[in-house]
C-alpha atoms as a PDB file:
ATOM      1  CA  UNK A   1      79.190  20.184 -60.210  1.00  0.00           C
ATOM      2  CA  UNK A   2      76.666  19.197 -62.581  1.00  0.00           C
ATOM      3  CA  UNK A   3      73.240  18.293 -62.217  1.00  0.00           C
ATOM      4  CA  UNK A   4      71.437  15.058 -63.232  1.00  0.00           C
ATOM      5  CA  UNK A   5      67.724  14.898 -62.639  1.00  0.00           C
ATOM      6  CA  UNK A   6      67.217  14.987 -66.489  1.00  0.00           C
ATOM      7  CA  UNK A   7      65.306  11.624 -66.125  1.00  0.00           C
ATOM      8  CA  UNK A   8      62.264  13.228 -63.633  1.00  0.00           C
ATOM      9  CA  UNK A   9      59.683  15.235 -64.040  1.00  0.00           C
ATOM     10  CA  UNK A  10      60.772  18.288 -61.204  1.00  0.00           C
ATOM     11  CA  UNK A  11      57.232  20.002 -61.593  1.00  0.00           C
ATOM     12  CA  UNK A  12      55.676  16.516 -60.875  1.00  0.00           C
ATOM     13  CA  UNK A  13      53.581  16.819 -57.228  1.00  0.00           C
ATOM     14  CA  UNK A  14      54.280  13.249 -55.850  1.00  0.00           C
ATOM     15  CA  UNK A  15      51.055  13.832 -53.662  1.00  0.00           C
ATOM     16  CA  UNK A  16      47.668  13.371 -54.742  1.00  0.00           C
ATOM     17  CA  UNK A  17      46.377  16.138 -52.609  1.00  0.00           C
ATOM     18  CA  UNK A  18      46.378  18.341 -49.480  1.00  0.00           C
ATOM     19  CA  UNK A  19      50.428  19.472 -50.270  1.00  0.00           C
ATOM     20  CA  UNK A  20      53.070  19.732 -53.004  1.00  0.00           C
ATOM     21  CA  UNK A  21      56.082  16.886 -52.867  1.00  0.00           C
ATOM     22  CA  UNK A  22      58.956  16.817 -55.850  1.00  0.00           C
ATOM     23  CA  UNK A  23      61.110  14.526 -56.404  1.00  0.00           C
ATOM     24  CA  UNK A  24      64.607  16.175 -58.103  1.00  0.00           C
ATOM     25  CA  UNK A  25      66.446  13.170 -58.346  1.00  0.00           C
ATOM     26  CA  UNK A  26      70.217  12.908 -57.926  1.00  0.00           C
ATOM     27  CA  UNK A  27      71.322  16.379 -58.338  1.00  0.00           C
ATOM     28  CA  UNK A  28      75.422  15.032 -58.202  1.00  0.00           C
ATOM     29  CA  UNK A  29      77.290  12.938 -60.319  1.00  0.00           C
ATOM     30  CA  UNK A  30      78.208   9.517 -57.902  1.00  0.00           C
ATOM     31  CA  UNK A  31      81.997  10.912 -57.382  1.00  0.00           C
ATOM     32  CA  UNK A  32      80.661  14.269 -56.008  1.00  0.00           C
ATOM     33  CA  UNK A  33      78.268  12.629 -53.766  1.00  0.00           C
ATOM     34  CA  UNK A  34      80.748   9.754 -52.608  1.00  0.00           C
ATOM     35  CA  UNK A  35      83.308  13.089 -51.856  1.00  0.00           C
ATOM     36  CA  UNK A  36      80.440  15.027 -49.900  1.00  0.00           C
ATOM     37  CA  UNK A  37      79.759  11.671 -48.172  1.00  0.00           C
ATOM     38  CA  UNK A  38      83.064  11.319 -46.813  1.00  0.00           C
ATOM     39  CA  UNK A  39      83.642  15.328 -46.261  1.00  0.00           C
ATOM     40  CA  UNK A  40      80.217  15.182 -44.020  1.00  0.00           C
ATOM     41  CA  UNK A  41      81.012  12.220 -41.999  1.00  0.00           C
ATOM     42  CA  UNK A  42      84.659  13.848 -40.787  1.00  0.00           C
ATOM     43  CA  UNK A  43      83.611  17.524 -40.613  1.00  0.00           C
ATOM     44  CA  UNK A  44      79.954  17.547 -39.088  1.00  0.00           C
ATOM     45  CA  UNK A  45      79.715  17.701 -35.002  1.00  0.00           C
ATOM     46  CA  UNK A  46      77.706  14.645 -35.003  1.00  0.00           C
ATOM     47  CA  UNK A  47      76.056  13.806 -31.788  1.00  0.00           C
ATOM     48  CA  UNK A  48      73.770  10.551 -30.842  1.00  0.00           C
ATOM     49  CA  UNK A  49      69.957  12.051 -30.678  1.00  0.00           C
ATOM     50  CA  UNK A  50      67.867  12.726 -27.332  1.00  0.00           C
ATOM     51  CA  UNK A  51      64.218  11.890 -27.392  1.00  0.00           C
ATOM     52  CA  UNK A  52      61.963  12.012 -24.561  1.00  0.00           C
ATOM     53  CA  UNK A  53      59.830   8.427 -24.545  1.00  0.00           C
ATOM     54  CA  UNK A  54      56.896   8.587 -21.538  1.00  0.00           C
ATOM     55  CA  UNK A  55      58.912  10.533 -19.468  1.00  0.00           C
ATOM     56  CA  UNK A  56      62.367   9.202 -20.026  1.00  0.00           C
ATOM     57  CA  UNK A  57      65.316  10.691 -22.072  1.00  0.00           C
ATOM     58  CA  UNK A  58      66.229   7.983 -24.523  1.00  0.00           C
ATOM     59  CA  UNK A  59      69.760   8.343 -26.599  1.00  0.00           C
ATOM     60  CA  UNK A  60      69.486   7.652 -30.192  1.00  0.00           C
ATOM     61  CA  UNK A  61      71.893   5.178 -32.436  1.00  0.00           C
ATOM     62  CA  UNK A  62      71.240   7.456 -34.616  1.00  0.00           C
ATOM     63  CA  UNK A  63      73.121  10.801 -35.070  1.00  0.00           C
ATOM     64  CA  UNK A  64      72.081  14.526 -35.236  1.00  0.00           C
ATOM     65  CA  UNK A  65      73.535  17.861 -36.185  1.00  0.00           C
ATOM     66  CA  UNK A  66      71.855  21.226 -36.618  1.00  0.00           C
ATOM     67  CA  UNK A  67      73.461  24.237 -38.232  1.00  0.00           C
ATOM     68  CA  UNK A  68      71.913  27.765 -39.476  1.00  0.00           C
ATOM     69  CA  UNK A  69      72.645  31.278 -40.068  1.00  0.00           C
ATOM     70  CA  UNK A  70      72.099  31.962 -36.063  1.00  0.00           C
ATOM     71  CA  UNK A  71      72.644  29.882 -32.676  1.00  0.00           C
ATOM     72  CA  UNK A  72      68.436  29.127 -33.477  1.00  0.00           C
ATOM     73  CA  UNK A  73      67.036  27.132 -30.865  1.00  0.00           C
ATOM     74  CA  UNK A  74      64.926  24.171 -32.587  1.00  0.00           C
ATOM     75  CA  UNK A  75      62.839  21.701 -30.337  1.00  0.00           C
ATOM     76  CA  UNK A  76      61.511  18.435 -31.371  1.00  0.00           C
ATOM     77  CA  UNK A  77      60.481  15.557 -29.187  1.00  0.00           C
ATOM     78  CA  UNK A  78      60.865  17.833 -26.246  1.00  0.00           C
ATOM     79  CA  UNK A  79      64.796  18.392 -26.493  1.00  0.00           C
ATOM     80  CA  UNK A  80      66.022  21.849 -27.668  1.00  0.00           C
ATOM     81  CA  UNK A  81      69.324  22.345 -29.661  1.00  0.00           C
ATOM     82  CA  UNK A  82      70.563  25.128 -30.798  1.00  0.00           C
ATOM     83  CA  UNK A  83      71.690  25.763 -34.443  1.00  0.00           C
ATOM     84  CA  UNK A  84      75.890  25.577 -34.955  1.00  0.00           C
ATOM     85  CA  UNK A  85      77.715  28.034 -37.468  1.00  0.00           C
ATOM     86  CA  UNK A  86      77.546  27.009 -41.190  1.00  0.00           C
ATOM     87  CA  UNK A  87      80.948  25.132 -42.521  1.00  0.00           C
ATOM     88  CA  UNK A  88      82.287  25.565 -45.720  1.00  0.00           C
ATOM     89  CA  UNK A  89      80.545  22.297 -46.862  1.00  0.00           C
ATOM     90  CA  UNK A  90      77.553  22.750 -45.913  1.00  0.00           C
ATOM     91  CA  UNK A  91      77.387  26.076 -46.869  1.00  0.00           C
ATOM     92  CA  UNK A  92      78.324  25.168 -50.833  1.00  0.00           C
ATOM     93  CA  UNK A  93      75.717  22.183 -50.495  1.00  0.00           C
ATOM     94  CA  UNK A  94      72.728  24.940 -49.367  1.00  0.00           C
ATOM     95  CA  UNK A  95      74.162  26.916 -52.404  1.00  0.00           C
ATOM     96  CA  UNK A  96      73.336  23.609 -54.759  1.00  0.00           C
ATOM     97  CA  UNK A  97      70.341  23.289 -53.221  1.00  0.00           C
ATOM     98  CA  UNK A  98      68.742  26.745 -53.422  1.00  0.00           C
ATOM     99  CA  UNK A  99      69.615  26.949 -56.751  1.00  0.00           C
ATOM    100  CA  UNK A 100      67.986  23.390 -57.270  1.00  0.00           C
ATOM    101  CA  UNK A 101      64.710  23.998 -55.456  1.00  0.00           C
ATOM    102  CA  UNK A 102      64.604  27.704 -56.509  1.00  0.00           C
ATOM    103  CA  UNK A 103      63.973  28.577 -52.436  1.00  0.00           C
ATOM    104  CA  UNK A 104      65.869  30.334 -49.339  1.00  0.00           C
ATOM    105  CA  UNK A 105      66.801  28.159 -46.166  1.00  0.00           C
ATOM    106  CA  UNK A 106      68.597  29.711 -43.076  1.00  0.00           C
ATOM    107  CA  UNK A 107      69.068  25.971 -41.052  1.00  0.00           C
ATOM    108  CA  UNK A 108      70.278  22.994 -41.427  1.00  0.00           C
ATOM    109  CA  UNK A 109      69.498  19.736 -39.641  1.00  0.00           C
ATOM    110  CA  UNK A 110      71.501  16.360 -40.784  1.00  0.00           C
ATOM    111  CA  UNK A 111      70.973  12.933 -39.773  1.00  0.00           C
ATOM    112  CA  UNK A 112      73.411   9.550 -39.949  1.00  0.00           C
ATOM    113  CA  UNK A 113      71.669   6.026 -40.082  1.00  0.00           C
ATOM    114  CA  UNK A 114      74.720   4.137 -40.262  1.00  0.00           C
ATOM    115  CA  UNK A 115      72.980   0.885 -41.757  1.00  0.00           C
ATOM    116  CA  UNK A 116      69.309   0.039 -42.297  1.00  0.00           C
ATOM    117  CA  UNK A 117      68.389  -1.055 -38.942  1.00  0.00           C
ATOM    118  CA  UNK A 118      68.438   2.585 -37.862  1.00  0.00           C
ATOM    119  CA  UNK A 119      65.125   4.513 -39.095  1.00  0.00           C
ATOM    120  CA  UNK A 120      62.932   7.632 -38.152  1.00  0.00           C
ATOM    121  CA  UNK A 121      59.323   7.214 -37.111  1.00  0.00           C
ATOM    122  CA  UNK A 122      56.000   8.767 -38.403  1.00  0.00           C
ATOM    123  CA  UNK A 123      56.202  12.881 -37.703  1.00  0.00           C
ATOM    124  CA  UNK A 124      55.605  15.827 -39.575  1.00  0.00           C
ATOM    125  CA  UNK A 125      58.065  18.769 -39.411  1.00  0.00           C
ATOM    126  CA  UNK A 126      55.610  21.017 -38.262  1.00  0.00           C
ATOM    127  CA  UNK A 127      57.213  22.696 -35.157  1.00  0.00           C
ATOM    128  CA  UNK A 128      56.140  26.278 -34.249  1.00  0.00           C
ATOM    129  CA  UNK A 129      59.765  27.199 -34.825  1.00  0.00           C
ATOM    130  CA  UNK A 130      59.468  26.198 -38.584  1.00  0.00           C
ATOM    131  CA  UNK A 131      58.255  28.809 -41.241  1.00  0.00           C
ATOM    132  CA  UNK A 132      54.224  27.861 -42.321  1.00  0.00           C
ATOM    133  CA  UNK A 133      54.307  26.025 -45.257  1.00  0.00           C
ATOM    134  CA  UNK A 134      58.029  26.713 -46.271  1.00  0.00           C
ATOM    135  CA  UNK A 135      59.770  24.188 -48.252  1.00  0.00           C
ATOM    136  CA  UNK A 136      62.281  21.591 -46.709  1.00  0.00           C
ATOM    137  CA  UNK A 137      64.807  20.273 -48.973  1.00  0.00           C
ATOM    138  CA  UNK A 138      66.164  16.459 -48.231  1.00  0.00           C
ATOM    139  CA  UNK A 139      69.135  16.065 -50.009  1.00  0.00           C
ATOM    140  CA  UNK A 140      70.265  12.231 -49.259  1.00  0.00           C
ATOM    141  CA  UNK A 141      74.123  10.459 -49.385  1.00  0.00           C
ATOM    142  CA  UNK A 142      74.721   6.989 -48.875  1.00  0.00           C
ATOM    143  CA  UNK A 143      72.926   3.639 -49.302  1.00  0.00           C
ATOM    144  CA  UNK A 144      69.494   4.484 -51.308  1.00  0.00           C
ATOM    145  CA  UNK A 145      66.625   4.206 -48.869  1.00  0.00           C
ATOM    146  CA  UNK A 146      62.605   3.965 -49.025  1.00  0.00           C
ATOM    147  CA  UNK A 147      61.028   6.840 -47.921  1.00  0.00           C
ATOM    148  CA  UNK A 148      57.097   7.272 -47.430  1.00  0.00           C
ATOM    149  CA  UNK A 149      54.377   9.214 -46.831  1.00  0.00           C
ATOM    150  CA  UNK A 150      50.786   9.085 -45.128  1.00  0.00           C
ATOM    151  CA  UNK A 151      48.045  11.284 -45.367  1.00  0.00           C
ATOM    152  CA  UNK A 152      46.582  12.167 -41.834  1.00  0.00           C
ATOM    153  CA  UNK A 153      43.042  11.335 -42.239  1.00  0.00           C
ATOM    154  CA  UNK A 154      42.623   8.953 -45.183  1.00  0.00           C
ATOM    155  CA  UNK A 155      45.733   7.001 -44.482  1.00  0.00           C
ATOM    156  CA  UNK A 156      46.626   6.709 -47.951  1.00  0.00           C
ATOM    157  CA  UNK A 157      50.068   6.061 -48.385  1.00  0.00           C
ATOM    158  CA  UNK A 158      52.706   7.632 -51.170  1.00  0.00           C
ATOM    159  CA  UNK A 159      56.555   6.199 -51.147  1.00  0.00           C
ATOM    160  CA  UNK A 160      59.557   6.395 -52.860  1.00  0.00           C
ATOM    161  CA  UNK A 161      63.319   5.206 -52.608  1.00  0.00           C
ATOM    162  CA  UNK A 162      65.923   8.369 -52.394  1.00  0.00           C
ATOM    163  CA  UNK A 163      68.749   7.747 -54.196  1.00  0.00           C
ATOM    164  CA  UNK A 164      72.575   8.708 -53.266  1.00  0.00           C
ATOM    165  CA  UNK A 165      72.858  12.379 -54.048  1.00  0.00           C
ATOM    166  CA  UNK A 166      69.207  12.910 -54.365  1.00  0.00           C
ATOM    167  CA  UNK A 167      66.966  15.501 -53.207  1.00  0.00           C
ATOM    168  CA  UNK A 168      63.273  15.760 -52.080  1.00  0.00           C
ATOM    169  CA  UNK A 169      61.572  18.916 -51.777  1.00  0.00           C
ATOM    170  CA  UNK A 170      58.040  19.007 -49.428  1.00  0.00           C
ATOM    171  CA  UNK A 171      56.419  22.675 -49.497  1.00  0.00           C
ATOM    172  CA  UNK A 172      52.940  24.085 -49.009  1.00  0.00           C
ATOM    173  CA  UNK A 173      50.291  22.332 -46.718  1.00  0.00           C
ATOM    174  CA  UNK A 174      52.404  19.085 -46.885  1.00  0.00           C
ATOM    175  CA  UNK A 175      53.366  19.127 -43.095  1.00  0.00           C
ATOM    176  CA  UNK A 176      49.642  19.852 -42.276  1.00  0.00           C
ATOM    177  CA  UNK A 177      48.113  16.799 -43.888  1.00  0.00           C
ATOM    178  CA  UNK A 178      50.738  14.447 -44.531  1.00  0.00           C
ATOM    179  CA  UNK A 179      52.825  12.798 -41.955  1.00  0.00           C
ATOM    180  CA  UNK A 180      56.577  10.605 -43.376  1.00  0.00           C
ATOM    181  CA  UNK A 181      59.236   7.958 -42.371  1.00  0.00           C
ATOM    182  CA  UNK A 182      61.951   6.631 -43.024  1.00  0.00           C
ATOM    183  CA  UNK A 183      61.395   3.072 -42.531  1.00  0.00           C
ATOM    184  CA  UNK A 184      63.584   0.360 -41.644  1.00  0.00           C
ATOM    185  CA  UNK A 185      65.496  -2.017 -43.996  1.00  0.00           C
ATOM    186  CA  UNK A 186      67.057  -4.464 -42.384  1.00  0.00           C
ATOM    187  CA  UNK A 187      69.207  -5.942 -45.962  1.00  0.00           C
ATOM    188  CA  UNK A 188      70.897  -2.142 -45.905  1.00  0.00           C
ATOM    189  CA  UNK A 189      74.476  -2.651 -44.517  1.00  0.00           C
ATOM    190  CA  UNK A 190      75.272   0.477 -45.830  1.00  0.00           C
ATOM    191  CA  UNK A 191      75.090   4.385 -43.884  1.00  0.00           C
ATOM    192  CA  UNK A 192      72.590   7.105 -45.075  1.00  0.00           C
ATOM    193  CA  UNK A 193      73.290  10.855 -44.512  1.00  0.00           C
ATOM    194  CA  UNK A 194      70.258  12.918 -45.190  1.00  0.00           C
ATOM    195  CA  UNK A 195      70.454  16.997 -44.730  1.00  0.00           C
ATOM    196  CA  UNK A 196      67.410  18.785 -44.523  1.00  0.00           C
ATOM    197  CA  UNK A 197      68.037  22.518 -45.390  1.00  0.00           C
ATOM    198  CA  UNK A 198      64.597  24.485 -43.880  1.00  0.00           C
ATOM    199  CA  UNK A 199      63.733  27.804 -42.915  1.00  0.00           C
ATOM    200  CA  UNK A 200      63.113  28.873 -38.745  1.00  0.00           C
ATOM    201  CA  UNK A 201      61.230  31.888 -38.426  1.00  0.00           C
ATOM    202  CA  UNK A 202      63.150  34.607 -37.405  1.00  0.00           C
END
């Protein structure tokens, strides 16, 4: 597999301040990231998300999985899973991606939008589970989506669209200032897989 993020600036910080964003670009060819595409939709243990809403459990269109080096327990939005064993393709896609982002990652948690109605609210990935200020890799398959971020307290506002086999890496005090979506787009037919490799403290 070959890398192609010749075109962008890696070392480029995407935020203006309080955090460090890059932008990789697609790191596979568009055959190697159709083939992962299909491979992930077939051979991940996808499950419809749980969020609890005022006091109810509400079930997601959208699907979850989380993997990892351990059966880690993660909890977001007061529902805890707990982390399945690494497959084979999941495992050579953390490979790419540590040697992309030049980090370590021991979890794995994927989502599938499968069109553009389907989107993730403001949050920050800030759990008590997650290491302080490690990185999280997004690595993105599928229709090319905008993604954006807002700064806590000044609201300003940085976004991008992450294309098919790209990948996004947010590290230092990003999760502490900056919250990010994934906002709807109603003219996407097509789905979006997006794995973020991260690191739960052990």
């Amino acid at each position: 597999m070959e890398l192609f993020n010749d075109l962008y600036d890696v070392e480029k910080n995407l935020l203006p301040y309080d955090g460090m964003v890059n932008y990789h670009g697609p790191i596979l060819n568009e055959l190697d990231a159709l083939a992962f595409f299909k491979i992930l939709c077939t051979e991940i243990e996808w499950q419809n998300d749980l969020l609890i809403i005022f006091g109810k459990k509400i079930e997601t269109k959208r699907k979850v999985a989380w993997y990892g080096d351990k059966a880690f327990p993660y909890t977001y939005s007061k529902i805890t899973k707990h982390a399945l064993a690494w497959n084979s393709v999941l495992l050579s896609l953390k490979t790419l991606v540590e040697k992309e982002s030049k980090e370590t990652y021991n979890s794995c948690l994927l989502n599938l939008y499968h069109d553009g109605t389907e989107q993730m609210s403001w949050h920050s990935d800030n759990e008590e589970q997650l290491k302080k200020h490690g990185a999280i890799a997004s690595l993105s398959f599928g229709a090319a989506r905008r993604f954006v971020f807002k700064h806590k307290e000044t609201k300003e506002t940085v976004q991008l669209t992450l294309a098919d086999g790209s990948l996004l890496v947010m590290k230092d005090e990003t999760q502490d200032f900056w919250l990010h979506r994934l906002p709807a787009m109603k003219i996407v037919s097509h789905p979006r897989i997006n794995l973020t490799f991260r690191t739960i403290q052990i």
